[in-house]
N, C-alpha and C. Protein backbone atom coordinates (compact mmCIF):
# COMPACT_ATOMS: atom_id res chain seq x y z
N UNK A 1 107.04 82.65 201.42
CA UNK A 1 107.29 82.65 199.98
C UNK A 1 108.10 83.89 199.60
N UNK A 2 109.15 83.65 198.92
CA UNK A 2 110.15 84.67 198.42
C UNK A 2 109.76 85.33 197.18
N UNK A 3 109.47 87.06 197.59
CA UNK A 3 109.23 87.32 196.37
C UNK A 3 109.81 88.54 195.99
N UNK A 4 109.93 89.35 194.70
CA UNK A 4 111.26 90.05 194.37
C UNK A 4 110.21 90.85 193.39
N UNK A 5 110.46 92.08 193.69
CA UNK A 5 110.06 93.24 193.02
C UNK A 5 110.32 94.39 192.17
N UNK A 6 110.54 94.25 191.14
CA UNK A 6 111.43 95.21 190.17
C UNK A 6 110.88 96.57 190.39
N UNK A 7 110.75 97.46 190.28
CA UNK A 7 110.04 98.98 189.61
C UNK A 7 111.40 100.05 189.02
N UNK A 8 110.98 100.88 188.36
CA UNK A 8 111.32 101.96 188.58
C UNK A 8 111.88 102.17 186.58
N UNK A 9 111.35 101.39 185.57
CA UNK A 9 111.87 101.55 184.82
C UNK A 9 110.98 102.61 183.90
N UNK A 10 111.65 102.33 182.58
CA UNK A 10 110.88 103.20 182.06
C UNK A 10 111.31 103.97 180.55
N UNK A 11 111.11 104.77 179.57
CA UNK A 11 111.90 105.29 178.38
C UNK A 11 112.51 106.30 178.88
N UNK A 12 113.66 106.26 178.37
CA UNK A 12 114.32 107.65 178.96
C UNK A 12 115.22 107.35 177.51
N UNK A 13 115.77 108.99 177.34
CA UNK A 13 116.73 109.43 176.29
C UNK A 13 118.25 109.08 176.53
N UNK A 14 118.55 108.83 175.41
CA UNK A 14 120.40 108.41 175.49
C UNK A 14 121.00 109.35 176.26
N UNK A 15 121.79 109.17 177.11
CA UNK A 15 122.50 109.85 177.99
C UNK A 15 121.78 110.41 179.57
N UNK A 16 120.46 110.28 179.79
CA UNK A 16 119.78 110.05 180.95
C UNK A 16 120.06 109.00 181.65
N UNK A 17 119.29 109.21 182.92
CA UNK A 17 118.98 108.49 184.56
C UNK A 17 117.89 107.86 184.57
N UNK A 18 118.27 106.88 185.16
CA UNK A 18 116.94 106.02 185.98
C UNK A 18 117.58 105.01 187.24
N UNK A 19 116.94 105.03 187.96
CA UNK A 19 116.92 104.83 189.45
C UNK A 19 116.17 103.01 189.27
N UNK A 20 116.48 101.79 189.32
CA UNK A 20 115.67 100.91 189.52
C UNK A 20 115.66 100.38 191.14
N UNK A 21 115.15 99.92 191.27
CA UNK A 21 114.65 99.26 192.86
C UNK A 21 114.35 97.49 192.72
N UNK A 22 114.60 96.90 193.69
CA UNK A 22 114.02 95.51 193.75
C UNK A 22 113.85 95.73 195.47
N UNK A 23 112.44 95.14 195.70
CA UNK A 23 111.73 95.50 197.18
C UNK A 23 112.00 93.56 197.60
N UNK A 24 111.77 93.19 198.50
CA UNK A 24 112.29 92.10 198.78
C UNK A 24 111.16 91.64 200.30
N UNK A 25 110.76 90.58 199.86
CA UNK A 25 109.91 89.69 200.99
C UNK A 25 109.82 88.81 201.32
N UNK A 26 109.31 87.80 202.27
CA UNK A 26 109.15 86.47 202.42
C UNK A 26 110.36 85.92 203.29
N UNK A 27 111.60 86.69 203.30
CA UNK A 27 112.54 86.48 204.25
C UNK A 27 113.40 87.33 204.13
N UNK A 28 114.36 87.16 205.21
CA UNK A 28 115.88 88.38 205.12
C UNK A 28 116.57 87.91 204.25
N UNK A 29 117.29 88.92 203.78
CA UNK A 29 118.42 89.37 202.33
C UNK A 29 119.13 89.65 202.78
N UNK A 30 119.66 90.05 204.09
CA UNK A 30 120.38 90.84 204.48
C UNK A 30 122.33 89.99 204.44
N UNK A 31 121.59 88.99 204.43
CA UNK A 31 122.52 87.69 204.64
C UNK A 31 123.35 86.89 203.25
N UNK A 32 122.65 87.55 202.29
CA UNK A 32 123.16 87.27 201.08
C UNK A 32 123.98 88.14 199.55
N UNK A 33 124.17 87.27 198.88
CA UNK A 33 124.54 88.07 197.75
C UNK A 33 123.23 88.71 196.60
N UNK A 34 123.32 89.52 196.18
CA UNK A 34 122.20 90.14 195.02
C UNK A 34 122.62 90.38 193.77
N UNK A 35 122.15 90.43 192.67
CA UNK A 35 122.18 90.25 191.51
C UNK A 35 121.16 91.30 190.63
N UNK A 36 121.59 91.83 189.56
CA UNK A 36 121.01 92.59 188.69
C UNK A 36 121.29 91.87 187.45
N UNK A 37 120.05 91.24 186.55
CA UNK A 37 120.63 91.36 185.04
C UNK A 37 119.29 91.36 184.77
N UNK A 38 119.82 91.61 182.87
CA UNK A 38 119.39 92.14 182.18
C UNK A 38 119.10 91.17 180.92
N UNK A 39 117.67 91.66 179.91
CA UNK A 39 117.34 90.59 179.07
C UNK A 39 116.69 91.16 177.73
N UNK A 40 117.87 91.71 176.84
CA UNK A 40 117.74 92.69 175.55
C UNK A 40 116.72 91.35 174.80
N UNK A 41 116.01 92.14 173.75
CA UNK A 41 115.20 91.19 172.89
C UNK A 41 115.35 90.50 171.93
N UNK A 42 114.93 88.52 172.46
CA UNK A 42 116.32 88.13 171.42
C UNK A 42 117.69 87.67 172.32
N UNK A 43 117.72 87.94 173.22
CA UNK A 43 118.84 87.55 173.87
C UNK A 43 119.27 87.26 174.94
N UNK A 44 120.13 86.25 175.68
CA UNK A 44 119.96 85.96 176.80
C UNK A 44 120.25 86.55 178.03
N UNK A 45 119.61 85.89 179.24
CA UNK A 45 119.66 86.88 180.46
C UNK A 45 121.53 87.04 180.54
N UNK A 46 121.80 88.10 181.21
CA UNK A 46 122.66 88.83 180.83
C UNK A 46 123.21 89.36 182.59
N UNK A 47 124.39 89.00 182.93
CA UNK A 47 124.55 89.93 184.48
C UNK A 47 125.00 91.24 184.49
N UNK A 48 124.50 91.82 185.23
CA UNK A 48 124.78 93.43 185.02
C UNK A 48 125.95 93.62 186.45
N UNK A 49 125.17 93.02 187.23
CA UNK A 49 126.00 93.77 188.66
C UNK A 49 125.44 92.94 189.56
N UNK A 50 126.52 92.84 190.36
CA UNK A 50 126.43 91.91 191.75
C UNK A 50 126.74 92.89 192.97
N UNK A 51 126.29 92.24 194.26
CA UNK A 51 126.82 93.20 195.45
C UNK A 51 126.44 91.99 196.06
N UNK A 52 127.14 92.03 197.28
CA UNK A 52 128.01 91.27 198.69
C UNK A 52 126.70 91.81 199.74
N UNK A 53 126.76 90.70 200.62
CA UNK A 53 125.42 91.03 201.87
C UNK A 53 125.90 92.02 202.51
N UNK A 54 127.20 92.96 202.36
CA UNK A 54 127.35 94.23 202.99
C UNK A 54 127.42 95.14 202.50
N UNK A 55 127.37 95.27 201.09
CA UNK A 55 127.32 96.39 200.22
C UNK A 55 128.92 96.73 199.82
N UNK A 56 129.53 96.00 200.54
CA UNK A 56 131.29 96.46 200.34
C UNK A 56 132.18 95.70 199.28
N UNK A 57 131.07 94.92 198.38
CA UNK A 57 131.92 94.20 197.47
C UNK A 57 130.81 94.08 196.20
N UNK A 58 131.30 94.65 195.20
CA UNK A 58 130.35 94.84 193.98
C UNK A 58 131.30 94.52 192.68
N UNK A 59 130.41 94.02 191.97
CA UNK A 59 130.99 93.52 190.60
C UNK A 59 129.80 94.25 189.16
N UNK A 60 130.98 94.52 188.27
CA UNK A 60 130.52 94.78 187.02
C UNK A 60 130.03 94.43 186.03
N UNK A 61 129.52 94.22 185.19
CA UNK A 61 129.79 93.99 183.65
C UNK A 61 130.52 95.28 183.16
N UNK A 62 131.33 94.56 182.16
CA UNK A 62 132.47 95.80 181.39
C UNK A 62 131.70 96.70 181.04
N UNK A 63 130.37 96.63 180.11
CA UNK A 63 129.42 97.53 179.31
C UNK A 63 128.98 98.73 180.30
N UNK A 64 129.20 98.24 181.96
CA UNK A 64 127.94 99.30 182.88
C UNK A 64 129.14 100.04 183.41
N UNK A 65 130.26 99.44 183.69
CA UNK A 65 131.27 99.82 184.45
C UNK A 65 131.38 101.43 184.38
N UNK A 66 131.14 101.86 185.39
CA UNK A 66 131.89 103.83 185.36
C UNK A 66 130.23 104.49 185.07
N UNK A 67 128.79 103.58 184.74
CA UNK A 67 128.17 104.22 184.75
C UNK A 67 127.11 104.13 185.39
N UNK A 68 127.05 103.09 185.82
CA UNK A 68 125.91 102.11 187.09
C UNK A 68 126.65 101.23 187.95
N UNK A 69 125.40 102.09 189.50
CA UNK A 69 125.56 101.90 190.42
C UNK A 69 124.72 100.78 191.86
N UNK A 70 125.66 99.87 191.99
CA UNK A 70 124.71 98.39 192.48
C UNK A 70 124.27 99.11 194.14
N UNK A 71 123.67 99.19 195.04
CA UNK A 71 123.64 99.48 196.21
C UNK A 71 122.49 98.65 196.73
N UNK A 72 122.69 98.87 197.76
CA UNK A 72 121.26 97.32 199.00
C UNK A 72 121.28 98.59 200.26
N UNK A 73 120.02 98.36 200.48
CA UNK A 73 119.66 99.11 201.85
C UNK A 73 119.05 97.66 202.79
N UNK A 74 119.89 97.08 203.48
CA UNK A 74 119.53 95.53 204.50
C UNK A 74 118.01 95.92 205.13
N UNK A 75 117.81 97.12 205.74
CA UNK A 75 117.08 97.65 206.70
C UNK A 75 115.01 97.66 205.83
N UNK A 76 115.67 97.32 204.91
CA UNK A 76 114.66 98.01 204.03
C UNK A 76 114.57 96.85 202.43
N UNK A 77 115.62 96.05 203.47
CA UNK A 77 114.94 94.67 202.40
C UNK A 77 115.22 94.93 200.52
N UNK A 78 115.56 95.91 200.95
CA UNK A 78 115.66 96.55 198.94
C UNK A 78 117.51 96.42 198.59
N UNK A 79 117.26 96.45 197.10
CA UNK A 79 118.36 96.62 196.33
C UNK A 79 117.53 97.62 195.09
N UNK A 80 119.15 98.46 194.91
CA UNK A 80 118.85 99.25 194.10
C UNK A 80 120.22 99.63 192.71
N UNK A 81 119.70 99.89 191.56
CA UNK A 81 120.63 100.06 190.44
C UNK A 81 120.64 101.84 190.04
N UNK A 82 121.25 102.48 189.72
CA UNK A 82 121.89 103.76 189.50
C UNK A 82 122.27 103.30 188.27
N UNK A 83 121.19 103.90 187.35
CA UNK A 83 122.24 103.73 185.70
C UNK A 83 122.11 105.23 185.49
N UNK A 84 123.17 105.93 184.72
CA UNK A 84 123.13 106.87 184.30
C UNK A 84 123.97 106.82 182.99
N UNK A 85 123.71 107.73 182.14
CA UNK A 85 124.81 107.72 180.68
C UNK A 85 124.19 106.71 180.02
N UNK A 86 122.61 106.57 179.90
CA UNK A 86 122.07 105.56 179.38
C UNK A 86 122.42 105.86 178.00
N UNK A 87 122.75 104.49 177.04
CA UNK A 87 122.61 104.12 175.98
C UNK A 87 121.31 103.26 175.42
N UNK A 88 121.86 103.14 173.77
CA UNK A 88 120.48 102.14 173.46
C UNK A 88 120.90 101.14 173.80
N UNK A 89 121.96 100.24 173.88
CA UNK A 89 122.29 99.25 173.64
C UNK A 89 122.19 98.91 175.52
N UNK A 90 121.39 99.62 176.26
CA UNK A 90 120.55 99.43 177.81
C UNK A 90 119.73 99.16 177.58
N UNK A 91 118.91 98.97 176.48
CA UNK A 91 117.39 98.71 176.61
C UNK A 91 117.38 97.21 176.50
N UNK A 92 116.44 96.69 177.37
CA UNK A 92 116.29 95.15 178.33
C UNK A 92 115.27 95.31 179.25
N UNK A 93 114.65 94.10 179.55
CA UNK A 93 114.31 94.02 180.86
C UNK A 93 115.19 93.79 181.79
N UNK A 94 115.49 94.44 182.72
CA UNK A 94 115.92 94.49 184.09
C UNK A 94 115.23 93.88 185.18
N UNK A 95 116.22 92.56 185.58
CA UNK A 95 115.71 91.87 186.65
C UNK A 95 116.66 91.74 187.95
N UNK A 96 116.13 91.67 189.10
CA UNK A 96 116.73 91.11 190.18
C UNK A 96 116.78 89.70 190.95
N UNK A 97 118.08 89.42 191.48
CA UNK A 97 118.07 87.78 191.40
C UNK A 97 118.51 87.68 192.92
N UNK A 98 118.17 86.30 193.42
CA UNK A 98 118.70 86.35 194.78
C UNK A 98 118.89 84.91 194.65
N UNK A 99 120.14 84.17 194.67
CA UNK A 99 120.38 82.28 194.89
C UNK A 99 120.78 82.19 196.12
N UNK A 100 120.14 82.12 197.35
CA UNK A 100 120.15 81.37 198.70
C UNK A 100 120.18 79.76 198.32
N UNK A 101 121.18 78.95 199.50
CA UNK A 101 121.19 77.83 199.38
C UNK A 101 119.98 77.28 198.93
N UNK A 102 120.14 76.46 198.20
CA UNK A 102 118.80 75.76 197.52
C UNK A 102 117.87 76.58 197.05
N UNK A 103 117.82 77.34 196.44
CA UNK A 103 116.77 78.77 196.06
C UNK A 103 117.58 79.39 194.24
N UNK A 104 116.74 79.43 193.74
CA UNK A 104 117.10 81.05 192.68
C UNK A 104 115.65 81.60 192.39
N UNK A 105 115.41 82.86 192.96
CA UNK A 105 114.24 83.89 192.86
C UNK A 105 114.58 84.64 191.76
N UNK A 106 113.98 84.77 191.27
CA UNK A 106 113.86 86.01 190.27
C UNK A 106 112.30 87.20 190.71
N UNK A 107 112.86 87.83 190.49
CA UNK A 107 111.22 88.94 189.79
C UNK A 107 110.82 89.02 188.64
N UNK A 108 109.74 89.73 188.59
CA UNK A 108 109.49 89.83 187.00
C UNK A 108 109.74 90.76 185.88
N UNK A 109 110.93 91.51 186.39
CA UNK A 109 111.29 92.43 185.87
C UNK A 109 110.63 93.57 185.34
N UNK A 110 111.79 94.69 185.17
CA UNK A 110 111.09 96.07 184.86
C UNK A 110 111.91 96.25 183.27
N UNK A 111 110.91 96.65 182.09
CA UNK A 111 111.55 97.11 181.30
C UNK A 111 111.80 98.43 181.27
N UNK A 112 113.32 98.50 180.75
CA UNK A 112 113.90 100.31 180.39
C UNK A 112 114.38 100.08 178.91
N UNK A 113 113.85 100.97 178.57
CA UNK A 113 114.24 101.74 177.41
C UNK A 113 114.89 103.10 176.92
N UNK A 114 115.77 102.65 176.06
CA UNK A 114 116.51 103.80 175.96
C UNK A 114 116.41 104.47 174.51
N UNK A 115 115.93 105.35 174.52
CA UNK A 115 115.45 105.88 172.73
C UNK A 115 115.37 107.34 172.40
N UNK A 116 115.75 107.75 171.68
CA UNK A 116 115.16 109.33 171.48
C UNK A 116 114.19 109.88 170.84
């Protein structure tokens, strides 16, 4: 059974860091594409960032671009997000997604907030 693990969120002030994580089980990832989005309140799920089963091909949303960072460690089954230069208009739950043939996993996401 495939299952997908958010952590690492949390309130932090406009213009701060946070580090999120998605831990990964039930089979290898290593082999696929990964997915980050996001789900402000009120509004729909939302893609933040994609990365390639080698880490060598990553995609944006315009909003994150220049300030979050998509990365996958294969070895360790995880994917991880680098936001920094947080705004309000970041605050969402943050989820991680994985669509293997015949499959879409989600987790249950981590909420971040961004507030002063």
């Amino acid at each position: 059974q495939v299952q997908l693990v958010e952590s690492g969120g949390g309130l932090v002030q406009p213009g701060g860091s946070l580090r999120l994580s998605c831990a990964g089980s039930g089979r290898t990832f290593s082999d696929e594409v990964m997915y980050w989005f996001r789900q402000a309140p009120g509004k729909e799920h939302v893609l933040v960032a994609r990365i390639s089963w080698n880490g060598r091909s990553t995609y944006y949303a315009d909003s994150v671009k220049g300030r979050f960072t998509i990365s996958r460690d294969n070895a360790k089954n995880t994917m991880y997000l680098q936001m920094n230069n947080l705004k309000s208009e970041d605050t969402a739950v943050y989820y991680c997604n994985l669509q293997p043939f015949g499959g879409n996993y989600w987790g249950k996401g981590t909420l971040v907030t961004v507030s002063s």
